[in-house]
N, C-alpha and C. Protein backbone atom coordinates (compact mmCIF):
# COMPACT_ATOMS: atom_id res chain seq x y z
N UNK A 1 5.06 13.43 -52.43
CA UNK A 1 3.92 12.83 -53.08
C UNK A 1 3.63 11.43 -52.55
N UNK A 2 4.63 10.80 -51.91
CA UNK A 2 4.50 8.95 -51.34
C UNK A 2 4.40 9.28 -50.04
N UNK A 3 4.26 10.18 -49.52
CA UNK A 3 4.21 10.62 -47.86
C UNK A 3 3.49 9.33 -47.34
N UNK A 4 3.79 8.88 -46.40
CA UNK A 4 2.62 8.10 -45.59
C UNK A 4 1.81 8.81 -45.16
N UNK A 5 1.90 10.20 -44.59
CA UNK A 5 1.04 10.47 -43.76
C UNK A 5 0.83 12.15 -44.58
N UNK A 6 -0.22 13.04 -44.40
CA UNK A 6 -0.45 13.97 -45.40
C UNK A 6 -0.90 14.98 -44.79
N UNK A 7 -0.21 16.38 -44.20
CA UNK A 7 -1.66 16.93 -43.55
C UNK A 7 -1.68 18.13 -44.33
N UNK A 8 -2.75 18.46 -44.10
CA UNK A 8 -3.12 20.38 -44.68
C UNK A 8 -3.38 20.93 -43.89
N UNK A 9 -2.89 21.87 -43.23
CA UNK A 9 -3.15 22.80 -41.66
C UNK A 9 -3.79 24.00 -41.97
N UNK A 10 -4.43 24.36 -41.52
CA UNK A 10 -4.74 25.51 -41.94
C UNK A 10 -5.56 26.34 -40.55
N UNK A 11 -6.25 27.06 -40.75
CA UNK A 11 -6.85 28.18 -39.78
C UNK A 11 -7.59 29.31 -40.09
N UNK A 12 -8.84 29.77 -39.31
CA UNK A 12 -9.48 31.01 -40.04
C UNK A 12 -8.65 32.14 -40.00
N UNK A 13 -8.77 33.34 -41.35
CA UNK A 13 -8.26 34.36 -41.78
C UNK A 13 -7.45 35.05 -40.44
N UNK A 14 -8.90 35.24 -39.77
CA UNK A 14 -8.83 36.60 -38.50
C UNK A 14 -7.66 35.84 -37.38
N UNK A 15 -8.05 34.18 -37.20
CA UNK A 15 -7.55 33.98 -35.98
C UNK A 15 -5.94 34.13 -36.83
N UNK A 16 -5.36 32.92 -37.79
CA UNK A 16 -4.08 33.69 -37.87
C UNK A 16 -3.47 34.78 -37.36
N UNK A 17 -4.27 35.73 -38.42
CA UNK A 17 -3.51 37.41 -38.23
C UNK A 17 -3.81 37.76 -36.77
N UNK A 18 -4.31 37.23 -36.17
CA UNK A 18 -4.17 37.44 -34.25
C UNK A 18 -3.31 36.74 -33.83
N UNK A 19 -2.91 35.58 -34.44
CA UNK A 19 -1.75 34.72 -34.07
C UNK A 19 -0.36 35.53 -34.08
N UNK A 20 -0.66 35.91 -35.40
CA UNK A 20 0.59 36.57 -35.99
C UNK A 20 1.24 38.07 -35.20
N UNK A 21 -0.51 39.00 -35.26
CA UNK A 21 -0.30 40.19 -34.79
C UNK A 21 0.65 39.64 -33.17
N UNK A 22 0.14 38.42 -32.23
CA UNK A 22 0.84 38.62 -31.13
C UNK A 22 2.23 38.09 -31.34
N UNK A 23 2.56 37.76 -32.09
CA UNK A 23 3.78 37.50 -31.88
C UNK A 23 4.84 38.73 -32.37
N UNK A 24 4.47 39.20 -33.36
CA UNK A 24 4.42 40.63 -33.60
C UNK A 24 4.65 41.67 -32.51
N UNK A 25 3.80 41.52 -31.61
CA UNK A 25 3.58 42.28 -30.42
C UNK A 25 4.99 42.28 -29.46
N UNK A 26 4.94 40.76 -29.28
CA UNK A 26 6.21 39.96 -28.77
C UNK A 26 7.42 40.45 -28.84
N UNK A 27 7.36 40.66 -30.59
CA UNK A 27 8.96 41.32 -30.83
C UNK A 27 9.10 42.94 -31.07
N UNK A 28 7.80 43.28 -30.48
CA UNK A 28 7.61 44.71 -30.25
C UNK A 28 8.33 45.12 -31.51
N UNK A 29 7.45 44.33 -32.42
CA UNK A 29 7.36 45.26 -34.13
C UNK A 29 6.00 45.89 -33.62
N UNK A 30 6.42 47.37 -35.05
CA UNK A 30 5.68 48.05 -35.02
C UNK A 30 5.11 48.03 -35.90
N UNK A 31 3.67 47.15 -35.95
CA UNK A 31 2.49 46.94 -36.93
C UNK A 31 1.03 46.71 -36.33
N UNK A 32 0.06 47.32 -37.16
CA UNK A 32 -0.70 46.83 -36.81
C UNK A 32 -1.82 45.70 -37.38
N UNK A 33 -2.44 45.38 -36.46
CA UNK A 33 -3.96 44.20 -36.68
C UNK A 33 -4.03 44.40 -38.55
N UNK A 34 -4.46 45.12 -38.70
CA UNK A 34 -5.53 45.44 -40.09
C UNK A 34 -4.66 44.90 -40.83
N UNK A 35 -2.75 45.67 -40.68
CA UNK A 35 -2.01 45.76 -41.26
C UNK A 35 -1.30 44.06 -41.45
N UNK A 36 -1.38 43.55 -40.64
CA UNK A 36 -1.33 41.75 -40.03
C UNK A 36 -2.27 40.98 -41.68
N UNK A 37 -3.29 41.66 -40.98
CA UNK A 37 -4.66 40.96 -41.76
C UNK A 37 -4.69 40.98 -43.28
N UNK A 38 -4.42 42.48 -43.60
CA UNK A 38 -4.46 42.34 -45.21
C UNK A 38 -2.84 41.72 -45.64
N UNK A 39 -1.58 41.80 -44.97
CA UNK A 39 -0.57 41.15 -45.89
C UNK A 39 -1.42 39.26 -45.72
N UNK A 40 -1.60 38.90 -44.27
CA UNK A 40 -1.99 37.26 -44.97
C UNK A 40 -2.79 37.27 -45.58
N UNK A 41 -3.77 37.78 -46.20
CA UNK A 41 -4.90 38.08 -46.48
C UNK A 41 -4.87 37.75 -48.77
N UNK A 42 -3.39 38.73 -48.53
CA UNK A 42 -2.42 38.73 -49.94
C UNK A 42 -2.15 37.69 -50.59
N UNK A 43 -0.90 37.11 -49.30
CA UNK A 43 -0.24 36.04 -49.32
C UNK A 43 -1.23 34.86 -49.89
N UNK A 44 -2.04 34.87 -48.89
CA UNK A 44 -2.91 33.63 -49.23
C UNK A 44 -3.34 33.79 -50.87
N UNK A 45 -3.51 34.60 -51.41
CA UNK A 45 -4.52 35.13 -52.67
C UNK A 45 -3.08 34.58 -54.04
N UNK A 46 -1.81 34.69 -53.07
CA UNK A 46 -1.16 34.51 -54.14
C UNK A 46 -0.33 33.09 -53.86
N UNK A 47 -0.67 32.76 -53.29
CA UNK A 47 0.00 31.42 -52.37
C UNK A 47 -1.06 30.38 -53.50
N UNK A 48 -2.71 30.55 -53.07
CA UNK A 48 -3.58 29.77 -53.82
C UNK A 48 -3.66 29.46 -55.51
N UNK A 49 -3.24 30.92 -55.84
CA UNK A 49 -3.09 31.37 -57.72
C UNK A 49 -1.96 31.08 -58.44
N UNK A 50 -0.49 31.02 -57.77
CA UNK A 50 0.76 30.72 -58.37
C UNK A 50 0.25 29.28 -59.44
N UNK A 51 1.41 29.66 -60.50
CA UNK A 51 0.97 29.28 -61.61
C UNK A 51 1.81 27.57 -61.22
N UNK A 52 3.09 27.54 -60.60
CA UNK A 52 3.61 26.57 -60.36
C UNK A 52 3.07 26.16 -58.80
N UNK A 53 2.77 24.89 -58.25
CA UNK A 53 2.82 24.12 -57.01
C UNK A 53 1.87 25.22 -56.19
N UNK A 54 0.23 25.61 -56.31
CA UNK A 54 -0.47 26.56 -55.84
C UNK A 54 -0.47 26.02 -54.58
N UNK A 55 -0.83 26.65 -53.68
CA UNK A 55 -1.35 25.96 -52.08
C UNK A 55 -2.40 25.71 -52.29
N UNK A 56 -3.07 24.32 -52.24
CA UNK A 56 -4.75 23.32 -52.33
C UNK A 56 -4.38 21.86 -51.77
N UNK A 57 -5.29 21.99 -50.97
CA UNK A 57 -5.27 20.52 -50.45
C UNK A 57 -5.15 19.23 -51.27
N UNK A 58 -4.66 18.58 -51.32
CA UNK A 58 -4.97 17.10 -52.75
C UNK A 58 -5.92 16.30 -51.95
N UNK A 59 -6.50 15.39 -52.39
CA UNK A 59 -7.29 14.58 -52.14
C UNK A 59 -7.00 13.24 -50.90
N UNK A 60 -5.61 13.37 -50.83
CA UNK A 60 -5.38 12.02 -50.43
C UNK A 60 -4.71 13.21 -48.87
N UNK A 61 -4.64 14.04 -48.49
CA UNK A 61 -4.23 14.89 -46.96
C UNK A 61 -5.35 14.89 -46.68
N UNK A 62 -5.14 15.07 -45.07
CA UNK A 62 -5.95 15.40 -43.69
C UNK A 62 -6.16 16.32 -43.93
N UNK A 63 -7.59 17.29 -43.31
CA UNK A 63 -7.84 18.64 -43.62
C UNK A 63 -6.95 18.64 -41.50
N UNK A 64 -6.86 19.44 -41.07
CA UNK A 64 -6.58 20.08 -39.75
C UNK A 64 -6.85 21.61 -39.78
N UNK A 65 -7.94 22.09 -39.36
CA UNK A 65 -7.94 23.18 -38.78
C UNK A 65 -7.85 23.54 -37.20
N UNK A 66 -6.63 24.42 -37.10
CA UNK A 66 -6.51 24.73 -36.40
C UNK A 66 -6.81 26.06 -35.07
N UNK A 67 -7.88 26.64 -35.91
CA UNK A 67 -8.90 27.71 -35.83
C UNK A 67 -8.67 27.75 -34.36
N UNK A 68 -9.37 26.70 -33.66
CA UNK A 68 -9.77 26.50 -31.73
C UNK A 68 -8.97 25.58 -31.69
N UNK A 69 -7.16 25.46 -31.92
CA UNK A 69 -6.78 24.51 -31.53
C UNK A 69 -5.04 25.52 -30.68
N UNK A 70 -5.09 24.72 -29.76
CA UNK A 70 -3.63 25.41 -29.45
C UNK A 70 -2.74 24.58 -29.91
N UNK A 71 -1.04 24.98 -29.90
CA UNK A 71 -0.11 24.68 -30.69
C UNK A 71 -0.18 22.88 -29.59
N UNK A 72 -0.51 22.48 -28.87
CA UNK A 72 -0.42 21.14 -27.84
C UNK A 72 -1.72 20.38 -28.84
N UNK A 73 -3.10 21.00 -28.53
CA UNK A 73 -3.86 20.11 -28.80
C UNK A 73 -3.24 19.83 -30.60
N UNK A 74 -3.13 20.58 -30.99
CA UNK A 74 -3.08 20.34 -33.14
C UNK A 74 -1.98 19.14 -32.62
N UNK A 75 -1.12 19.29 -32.31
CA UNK A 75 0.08 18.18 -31.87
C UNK A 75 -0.20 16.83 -31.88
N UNK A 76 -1.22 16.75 -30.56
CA UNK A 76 -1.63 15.48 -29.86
C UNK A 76 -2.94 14.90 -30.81
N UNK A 77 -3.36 16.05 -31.71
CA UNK A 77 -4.52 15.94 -32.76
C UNK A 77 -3.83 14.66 -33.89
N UNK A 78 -2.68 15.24 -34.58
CA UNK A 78 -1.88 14.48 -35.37
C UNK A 78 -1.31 13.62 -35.24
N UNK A 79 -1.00 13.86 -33.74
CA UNK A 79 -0.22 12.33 -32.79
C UNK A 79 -1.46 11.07 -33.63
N UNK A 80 -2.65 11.49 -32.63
CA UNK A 80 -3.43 10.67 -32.97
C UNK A 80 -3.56 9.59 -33.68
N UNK A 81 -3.62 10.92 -35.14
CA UNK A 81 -3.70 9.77 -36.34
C UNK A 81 -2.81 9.01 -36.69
N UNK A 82 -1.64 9.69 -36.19
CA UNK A 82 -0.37 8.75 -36.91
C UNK A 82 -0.72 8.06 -36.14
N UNK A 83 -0.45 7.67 -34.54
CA UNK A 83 -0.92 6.92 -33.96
C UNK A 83 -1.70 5.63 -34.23
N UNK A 84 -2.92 6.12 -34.86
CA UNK A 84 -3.99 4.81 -35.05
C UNK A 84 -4.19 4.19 -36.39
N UNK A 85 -3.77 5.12 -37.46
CA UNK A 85 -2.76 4.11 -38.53
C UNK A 85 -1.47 3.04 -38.54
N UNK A 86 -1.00 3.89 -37.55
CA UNK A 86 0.33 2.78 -37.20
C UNK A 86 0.13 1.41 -36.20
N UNK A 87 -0.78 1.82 -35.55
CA UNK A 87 -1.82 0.95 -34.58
C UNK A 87 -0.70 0.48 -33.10
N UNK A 88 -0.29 2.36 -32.81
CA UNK A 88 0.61 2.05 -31.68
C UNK A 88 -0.50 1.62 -30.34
């Protein structure tokens, strides 16, 4: 809650579960796309609704979507800010 620094990461539905499905792929599990899509799809539904500590951004975090971002740029994205708060 005293974090200096705050982020909320997040990403659209589809690109995730393409994230996910390839890594998936990777470990040559056997699942598919749709099947990818509707468990985050869940998760999220119950991630947002839990009655204790829901997943929602607070007011005082960074939004970061990472939708069109690769795992380097989101990095050097956050570098950033810490960066120019800290006034390296």
């Amino acid at each position: 809650k005293d974090a200096m620094f705050k982020f909320y990461i997040t990403a659209n539905l589809k690109v995730r579960a393409k994230r996910r499905f390839d890594e998936f792929k990777k470990l040559k599990k056997k699942i598919s796309y749709s099947e990818v899509l509707k468990s985050l799809r869940k998760r999220d539904y119950f991630d947002k609704n839990r009655k204790y500590s829901p997943l929602k951004k607070t007011k005082d975090s960074i939004l970061i979507n990472t939708s069109k971002l690769s795992k380097k740029a989101c990095f050097l994205k956050i570098k950033k800010i810490m960066d120019s708060k800290l006034k390296y």
